[in-house]
C-alpha atoms as a PDB file:
ATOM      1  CA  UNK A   1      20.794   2.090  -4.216  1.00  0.00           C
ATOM      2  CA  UNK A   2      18.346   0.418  -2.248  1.00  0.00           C
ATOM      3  CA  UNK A   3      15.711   2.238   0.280  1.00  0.00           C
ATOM      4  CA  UNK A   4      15.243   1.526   3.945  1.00  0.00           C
ATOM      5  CA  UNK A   5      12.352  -1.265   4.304  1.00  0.00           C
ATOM      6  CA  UNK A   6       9.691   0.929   6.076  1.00  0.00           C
ATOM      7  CA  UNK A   7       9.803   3.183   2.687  1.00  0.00           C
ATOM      8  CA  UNK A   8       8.267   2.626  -0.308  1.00  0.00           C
ATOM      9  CA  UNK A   9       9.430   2.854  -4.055  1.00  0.00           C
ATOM     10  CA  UNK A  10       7.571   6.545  -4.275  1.00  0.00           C
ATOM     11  CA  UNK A  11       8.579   7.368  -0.661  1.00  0.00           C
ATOM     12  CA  UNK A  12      12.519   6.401  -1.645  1.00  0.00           C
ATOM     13  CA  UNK A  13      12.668   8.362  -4.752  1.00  0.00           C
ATOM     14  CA  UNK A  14      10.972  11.560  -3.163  1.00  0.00           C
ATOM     15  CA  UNK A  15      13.084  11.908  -0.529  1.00  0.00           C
ATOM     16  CA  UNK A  16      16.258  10.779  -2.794  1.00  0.00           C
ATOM     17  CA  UNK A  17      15.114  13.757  -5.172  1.00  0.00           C
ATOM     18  CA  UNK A  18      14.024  16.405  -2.709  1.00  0.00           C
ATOM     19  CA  UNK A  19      16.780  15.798  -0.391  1.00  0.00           C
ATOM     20  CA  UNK A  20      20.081  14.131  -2.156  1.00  0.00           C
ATOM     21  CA  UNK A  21      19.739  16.442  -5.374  1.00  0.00           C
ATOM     22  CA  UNK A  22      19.840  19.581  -3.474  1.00  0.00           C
ATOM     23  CA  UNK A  23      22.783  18.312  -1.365  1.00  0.00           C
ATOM     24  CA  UNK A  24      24.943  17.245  -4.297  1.00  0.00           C
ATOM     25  CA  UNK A  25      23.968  20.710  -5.999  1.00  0.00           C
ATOM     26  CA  UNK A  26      25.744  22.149  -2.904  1.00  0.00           C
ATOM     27  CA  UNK A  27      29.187  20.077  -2.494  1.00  0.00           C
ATOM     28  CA  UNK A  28      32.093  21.796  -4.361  1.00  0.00           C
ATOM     29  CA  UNK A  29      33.391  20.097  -7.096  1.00  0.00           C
ATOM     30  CA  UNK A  30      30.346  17.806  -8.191  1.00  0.00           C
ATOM     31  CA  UNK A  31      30.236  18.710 -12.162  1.00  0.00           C
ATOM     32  CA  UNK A  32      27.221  16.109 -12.352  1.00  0.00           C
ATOM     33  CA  UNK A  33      24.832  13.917 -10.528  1.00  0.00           C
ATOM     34  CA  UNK A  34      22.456  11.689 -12.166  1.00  0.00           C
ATOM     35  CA  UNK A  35      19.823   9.965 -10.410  1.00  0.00           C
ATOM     36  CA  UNK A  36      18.300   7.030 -12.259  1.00  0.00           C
ATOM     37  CA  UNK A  37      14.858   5.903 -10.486  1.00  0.00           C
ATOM     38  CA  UNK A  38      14.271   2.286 -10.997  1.00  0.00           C
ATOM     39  CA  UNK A  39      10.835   1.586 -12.236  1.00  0.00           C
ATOM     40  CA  UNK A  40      10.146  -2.028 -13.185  1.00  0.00           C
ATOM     41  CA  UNK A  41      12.870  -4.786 -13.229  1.00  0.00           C
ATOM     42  CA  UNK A  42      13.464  -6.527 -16.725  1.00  0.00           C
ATOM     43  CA  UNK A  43      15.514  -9.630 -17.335  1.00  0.00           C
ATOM     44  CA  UNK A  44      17.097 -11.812 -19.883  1.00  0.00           C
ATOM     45  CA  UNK A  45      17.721 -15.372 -20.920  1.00  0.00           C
ATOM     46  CA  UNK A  46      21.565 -14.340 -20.657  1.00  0.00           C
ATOM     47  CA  UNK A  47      22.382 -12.303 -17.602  1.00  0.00           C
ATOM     48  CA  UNK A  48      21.794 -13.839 -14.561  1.00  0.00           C
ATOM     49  CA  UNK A  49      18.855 -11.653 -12.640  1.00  0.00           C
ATOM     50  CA  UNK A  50      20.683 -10.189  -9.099  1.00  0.00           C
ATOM     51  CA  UNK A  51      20.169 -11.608  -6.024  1.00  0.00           C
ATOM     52  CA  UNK A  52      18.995  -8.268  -4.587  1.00  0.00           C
ATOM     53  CA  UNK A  53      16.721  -5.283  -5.567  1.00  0.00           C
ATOM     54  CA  UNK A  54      17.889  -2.250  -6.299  1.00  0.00           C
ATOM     55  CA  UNK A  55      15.719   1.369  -6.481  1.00  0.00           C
ATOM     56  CA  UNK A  56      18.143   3.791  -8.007  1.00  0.00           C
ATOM     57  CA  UNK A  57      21.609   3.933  -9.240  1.00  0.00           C
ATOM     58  CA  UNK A  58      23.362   7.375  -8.791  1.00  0.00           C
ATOM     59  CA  UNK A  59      26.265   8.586 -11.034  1.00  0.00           C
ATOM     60  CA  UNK A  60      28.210  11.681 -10.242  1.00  0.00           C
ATOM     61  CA  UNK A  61      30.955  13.307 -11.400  1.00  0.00           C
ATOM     62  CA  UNK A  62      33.476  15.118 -10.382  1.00  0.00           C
ATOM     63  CA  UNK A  63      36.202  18.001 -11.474  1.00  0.00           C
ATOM     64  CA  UNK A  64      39.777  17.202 -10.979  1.00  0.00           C
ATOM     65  CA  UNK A  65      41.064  17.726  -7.444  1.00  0.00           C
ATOM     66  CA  UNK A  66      44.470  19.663  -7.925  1.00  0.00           C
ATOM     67  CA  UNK A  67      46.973  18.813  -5.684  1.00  0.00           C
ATOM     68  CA  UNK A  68      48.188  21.462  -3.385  1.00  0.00           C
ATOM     69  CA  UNK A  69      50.733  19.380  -1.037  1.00  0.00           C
ATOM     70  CA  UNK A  70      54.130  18.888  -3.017  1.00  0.00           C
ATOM     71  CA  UNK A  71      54.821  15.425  -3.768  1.00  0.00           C
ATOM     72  CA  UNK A  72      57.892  14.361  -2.681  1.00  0.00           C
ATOM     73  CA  UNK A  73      60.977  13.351  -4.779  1.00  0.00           C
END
């Protein structure tokens, strides 16, 4: 993820905390959501660094979605 230019990196992750973790506690079917807050950028000789930064990188996870419209034959 990357945050809106007027924020900072403390601003982004606040709000991404405070706010987006109590909205993914609340949607149905989310078994886990992992934020991981970016704190310093490290590189090596062998990956090529990305051409853009990032702040965050969410995972989430969710239970299977059981189908309740027959499929057709």
């Amino acid at each position: 993820m990357q945050r809106k230019p007027e924020l900072t990196h403390e601003e982004f992750v606040n709000h991404w905390f405070k706010i987006h973790g109590a909205l993914a506690r609340k949607v149905p079917g989310v078994r886990r959501y992992m934020q991981n807050h970016i704190r310093e950028i490290s590189s090596r000789a062998d990956i090529p660094d990305l051409d853009m930064e990032i702040d965050g990188i969410a995972v989430c996870s969710l239970s299977p979605i059981r189908m309740t419209v027959p499929l057709p034959n």
